[in-house]
C-alpha atoms as a PDB file:
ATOM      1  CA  UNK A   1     -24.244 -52.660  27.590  1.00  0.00           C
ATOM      2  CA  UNK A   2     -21.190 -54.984  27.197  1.00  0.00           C
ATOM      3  CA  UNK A   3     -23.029 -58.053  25.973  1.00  0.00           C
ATOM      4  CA  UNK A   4     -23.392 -57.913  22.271  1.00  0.00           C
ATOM      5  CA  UNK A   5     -25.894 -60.652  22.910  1.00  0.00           C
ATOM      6  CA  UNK A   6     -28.289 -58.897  25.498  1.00  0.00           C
ATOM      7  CA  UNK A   7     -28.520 -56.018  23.173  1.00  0.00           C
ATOM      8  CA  UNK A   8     -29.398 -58.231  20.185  1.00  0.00           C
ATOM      9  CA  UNK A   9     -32.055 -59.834  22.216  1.00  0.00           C
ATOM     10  CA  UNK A  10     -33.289 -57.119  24.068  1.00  0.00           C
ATOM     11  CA  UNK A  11     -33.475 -55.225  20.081  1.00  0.00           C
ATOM     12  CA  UNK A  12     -35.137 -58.276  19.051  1.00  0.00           C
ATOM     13  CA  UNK A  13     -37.995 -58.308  21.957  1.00  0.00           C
ATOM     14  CA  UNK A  14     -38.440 -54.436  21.351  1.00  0.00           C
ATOM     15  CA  UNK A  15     -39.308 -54.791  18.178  1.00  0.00           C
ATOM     16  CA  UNK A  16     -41.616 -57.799  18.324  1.00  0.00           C
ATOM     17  CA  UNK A  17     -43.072 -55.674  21.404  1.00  0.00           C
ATOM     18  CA  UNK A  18     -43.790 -52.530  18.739  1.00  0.00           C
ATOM     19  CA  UNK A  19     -45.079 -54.414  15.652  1.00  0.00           C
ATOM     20  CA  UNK A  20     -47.245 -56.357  18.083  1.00  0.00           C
ATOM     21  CA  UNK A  21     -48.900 -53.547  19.836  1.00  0.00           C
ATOM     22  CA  UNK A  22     -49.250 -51.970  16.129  1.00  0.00           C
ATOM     23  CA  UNK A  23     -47.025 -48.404  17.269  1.00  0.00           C
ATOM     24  CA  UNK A  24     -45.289 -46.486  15.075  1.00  0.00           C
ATOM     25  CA  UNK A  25     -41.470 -47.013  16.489  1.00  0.00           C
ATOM     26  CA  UNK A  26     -39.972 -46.506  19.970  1.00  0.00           C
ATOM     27  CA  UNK A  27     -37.680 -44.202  21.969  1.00  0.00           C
ATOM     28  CA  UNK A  28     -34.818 -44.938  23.574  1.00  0.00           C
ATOM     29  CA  UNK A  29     -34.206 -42.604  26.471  1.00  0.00           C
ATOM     30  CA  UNK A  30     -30.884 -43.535  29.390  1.00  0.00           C
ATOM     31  CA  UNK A  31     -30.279 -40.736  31.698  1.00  0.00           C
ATOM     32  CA  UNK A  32     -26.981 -40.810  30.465  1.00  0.00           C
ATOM     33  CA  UNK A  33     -24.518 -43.329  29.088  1.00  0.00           C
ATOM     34  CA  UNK A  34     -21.533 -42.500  31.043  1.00  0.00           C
ATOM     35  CA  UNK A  35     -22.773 -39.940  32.771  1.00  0.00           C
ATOM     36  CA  UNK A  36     -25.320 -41.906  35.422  1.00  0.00           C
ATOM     37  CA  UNK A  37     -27.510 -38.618  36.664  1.00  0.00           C
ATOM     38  CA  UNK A  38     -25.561 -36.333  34.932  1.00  0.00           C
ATOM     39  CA  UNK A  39     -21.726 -37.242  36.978  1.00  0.00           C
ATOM     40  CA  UNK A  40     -19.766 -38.773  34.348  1.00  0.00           C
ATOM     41  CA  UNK A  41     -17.499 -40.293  36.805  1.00  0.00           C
ATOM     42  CA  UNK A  42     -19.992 -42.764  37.898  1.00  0.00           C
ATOM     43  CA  UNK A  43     -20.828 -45.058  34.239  1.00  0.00           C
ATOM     44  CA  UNK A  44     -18.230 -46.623  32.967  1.00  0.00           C
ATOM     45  CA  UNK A  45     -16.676 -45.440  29.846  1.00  0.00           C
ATOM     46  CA  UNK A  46     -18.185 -48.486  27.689  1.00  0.00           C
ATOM     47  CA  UNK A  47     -21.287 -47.230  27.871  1.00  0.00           C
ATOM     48  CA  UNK A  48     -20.611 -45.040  25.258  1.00  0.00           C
ATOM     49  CA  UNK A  49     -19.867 -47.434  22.902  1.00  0.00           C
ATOM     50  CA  UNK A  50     -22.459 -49.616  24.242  1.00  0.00           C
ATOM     51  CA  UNK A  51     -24.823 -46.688  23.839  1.00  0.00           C
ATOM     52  CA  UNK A  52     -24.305 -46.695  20.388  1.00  0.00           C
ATOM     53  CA  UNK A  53     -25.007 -50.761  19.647  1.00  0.00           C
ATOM     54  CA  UNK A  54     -28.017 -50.421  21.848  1.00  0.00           C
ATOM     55  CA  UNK A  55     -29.296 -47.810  18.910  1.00  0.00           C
ATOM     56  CA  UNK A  56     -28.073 -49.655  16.266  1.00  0.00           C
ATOM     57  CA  UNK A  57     -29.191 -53.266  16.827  1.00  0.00           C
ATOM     58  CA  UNK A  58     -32.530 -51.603  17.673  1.00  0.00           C
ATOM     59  CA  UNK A  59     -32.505 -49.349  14.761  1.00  0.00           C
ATOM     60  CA  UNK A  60     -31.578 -52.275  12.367  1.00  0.00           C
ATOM     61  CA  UNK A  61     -34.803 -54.456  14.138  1.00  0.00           C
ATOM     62  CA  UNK A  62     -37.058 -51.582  13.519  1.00  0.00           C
ATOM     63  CA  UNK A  63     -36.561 -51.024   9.671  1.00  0.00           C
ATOM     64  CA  UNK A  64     -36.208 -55.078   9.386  1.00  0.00           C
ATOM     65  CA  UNK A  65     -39.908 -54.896  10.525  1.00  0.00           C
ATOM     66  CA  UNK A  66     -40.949 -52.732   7.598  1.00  0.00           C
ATOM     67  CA  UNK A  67     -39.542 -49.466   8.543  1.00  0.00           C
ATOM     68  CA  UNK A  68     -40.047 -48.371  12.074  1.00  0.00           C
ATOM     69  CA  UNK A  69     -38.911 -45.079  13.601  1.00  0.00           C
ATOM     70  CA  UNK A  70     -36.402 -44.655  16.632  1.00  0.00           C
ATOM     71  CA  UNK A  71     -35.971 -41.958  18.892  1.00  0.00           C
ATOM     72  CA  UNK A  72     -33.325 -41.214  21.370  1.00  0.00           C
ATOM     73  CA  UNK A  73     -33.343 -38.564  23.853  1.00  0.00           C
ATOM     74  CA  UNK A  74     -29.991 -36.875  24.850  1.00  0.00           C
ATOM     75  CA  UNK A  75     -29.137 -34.695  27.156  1.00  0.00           C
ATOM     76  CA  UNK A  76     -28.884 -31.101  26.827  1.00  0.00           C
ATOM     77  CA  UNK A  77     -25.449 -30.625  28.991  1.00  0.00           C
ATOM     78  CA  UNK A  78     -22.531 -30.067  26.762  1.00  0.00           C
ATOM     79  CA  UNK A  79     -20.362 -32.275  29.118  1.00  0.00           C
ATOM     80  CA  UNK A  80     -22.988 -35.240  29.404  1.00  0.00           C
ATOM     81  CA  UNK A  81     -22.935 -35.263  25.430  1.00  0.00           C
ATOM     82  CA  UNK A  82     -19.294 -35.247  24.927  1.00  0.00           C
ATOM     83  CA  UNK A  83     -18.644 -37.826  27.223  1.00  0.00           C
ATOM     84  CA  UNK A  84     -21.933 -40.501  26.582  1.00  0.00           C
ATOM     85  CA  UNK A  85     -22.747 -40.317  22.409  1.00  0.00           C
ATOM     86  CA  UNK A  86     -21.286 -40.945  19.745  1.00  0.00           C
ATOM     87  CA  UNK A  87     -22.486 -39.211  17.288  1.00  0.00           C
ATOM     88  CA  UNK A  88     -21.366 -40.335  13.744  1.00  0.00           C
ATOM     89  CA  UNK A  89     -22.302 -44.390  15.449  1.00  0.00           C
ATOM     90  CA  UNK A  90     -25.954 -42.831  16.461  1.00  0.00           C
ATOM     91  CA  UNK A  91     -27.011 -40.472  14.045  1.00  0.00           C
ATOM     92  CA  UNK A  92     -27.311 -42.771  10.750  1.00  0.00           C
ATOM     93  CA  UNK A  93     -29.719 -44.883  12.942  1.00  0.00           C
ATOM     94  CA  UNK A  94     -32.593 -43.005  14.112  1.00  0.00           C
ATOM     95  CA  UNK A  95     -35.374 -40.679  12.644  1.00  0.00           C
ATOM     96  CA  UNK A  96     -35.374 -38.383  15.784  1.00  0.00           C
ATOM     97  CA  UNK A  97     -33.441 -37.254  18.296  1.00  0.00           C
ATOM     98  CA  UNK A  98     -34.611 -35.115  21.805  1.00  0.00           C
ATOM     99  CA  UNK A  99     -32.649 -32.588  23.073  1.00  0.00           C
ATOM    100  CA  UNK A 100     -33.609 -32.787  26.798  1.00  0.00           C
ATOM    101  CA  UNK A 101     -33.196 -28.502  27.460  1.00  0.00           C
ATOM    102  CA  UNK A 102     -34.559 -28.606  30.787  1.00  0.00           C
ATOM    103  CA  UNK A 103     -33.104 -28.454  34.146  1.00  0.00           C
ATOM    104  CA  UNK A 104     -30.120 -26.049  33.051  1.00  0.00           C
ATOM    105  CA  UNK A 105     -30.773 -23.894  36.515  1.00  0.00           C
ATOM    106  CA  UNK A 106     -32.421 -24.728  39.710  1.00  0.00           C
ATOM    107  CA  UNK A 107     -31.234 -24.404  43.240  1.00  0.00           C
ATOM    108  CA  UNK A 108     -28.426 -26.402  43.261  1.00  0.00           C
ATOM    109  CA  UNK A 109     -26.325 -23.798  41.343  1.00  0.00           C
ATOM    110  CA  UNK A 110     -27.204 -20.788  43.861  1.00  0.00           C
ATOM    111  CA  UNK A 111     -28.829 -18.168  41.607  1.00  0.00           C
ATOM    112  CA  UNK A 112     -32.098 -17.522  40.264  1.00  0.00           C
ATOM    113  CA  UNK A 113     -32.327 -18.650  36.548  1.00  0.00           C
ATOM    114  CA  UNK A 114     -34.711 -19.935  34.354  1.00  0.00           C
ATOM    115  CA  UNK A 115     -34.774 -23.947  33.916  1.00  0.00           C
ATOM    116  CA  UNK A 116     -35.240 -24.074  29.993  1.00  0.00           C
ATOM    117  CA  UNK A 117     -33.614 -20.567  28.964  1.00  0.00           C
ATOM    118  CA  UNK A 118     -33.691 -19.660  25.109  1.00  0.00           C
ATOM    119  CA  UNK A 119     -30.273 -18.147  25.532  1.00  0.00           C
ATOM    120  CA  UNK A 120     -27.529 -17.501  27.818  1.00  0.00           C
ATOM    121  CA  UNK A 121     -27.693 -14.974  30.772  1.00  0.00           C
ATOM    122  CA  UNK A 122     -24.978 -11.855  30.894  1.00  0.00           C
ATOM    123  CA  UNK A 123     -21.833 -13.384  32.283  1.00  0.00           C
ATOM    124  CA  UNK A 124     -22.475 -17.149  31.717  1.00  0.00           C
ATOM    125  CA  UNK A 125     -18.920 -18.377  30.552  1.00  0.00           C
ATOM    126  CA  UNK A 126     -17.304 -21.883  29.744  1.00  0.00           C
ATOM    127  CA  UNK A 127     -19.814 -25.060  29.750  1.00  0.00           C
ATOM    128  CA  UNK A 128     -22.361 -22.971  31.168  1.00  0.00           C
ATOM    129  CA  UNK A 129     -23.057 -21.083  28.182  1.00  0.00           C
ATOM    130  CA  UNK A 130     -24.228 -23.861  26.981  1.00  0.00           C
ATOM    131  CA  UNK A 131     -27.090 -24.347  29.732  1.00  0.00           C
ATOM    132  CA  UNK A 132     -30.108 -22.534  27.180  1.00  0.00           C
ATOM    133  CA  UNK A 133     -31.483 -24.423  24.060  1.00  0.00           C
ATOM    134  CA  UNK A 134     -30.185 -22.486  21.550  1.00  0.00           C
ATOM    135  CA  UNK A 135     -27.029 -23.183  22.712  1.00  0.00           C
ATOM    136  CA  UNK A 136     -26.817 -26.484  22.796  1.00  0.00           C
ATOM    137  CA  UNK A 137     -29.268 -27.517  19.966  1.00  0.00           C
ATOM    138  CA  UNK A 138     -26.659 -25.771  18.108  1.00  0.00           C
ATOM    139  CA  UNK A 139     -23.588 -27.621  19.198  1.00  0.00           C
ATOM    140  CA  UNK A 140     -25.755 -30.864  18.530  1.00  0.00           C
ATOM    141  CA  UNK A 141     -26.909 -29.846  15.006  1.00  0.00           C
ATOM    142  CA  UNK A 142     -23.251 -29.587  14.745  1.00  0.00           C
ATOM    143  CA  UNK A 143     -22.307 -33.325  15.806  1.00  0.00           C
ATOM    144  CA  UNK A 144     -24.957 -34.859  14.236  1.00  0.00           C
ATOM    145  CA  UNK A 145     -24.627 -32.715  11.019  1.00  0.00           C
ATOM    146  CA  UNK A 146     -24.081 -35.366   8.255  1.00  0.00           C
ATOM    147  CA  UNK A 147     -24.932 -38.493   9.871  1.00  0.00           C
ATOM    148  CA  UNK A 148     -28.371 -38.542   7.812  1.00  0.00           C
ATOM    149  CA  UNK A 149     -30.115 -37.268   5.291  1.00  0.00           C
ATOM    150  CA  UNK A 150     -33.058 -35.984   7.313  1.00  0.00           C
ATOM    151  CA  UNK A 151     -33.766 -35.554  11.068  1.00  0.00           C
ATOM    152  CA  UNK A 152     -35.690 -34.180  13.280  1.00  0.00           C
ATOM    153  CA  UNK A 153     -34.907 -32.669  16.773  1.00  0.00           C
ATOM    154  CA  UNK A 154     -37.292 -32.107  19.275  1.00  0.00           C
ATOM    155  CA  UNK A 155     -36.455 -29.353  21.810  1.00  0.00           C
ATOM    156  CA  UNK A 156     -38.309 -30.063  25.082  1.00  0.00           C
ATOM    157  CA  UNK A 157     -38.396 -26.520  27.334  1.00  0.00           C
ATOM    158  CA  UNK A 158     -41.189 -24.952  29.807  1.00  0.00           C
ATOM    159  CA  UNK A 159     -43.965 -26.291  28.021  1.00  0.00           C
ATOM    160  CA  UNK A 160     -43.495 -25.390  24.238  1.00  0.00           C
ATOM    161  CA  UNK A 161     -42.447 -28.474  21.954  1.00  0.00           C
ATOM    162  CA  UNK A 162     -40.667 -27.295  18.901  1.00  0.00           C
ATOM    163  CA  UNK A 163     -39.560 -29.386  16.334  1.00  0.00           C
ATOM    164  CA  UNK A 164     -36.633 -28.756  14.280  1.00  0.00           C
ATOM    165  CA  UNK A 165     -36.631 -30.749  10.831  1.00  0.00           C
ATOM    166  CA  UNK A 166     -33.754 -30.356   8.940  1.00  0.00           C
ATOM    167  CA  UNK A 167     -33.137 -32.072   5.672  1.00  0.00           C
ATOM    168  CA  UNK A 168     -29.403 -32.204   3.600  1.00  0.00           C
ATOM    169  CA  UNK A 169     -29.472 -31.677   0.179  1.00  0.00           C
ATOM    170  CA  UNK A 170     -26.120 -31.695  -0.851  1.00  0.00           C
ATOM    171  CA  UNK A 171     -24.058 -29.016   0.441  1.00  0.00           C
ATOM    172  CA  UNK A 172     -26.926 -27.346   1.465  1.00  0.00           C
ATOM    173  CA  UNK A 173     -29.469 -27.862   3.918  1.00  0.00           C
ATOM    174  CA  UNK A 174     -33.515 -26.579   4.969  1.00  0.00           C
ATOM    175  CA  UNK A 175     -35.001 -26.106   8.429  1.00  0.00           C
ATOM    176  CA  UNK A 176     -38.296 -25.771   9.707  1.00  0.00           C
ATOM    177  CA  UNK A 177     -39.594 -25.019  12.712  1.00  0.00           C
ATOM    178  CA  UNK A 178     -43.228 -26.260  13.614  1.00  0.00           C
ATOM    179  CA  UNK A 179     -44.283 -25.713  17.861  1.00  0.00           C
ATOM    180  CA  UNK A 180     -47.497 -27.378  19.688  1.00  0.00           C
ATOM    181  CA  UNK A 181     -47.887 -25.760  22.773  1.00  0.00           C
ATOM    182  CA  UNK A 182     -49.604 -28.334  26.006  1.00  0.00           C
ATOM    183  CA  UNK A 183     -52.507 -27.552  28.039  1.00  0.00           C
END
């Protein structure tokens, strides 16, 4: 993600590789810049940068091809997010972004907890009360508030998809909700 170079190829290829295959955009998903797996002492720090010129060289190919969408998933931990995006660099680039809300409890941390919680259990203090979707899609609403004119984030928990589209209008701002259930 150091090679200024790579990435401008690599955005290049990506975008011959959508118009080509006739889709509508792409999605950029890396499990997490920084944060390899979720330990953010394992990436090196230039990944966040790097992160962000990934999504803008491929964001700038996209729209050079007659308007293209791009996606990014990030991660739903409040640590993973601080650490690996940048949000003012990402946000101005892409059309959607996924807040992966998953995973938030499982046996690792001991206790018996929902994976995708709505909200925070009784007692859930510090980072962790961040680990439920309302939580945390608010804290990213919060970074990425201002870095476009329209977005759309799309909450992935259990198996409900609920998309959040918010559009700026000045000062002021209108959300909507819309959820597709899976079979």
């Amino acid at each position: 993600m150091n090679d200024d170079q790579a990435i401008a190829r690599f955005a290049e290829q990506a975008a011959d590789f959508v118009v080509e295959h006739h889709f509508d955009g792409l999605s950029i998903e890396w499990q997490y810049p920084v944060c390899w797996q979720s330990d953010c002492s394992k990436g090196p720090a230039s990944d966040k940068r790097g992160f962000s010129k990934l999504v803008e060289a491929v964001g700038r190919e996209l729209r050079r091809r007659g308007g293209l969408e791009l996606a990014v998933s990030v991660s739903g931990y409040k640590d993973v997010i601080d650490a690996g995006y940048d949000a003012a660099e990402i946000g101005p680039h892409v059309n959607m972004i996924n807040v992966m809300t998953y995973d938030y409890h499982g046996f690792w941390d001991g206790r018996t907890g929902h994976h995708s919680p709505l909200y925070a259990s009784e007692g859930e203090e510090g980072d962790i009360e961040y680990y439920n979707t309302v939580r945390i899609t608010r804290y990213e609403m919060f970074l990425f508030r201002g870095t476009l004119y329209t977005y759309e984030v799309c909450l992935a928990f259990s198996d409900l998809l609920m998309y959040v589209h918010e559009v700026y209008l000045f000062s002021l701002y209108i959300i909507s909700f819309s959820c597709s259930t899976t079979s």
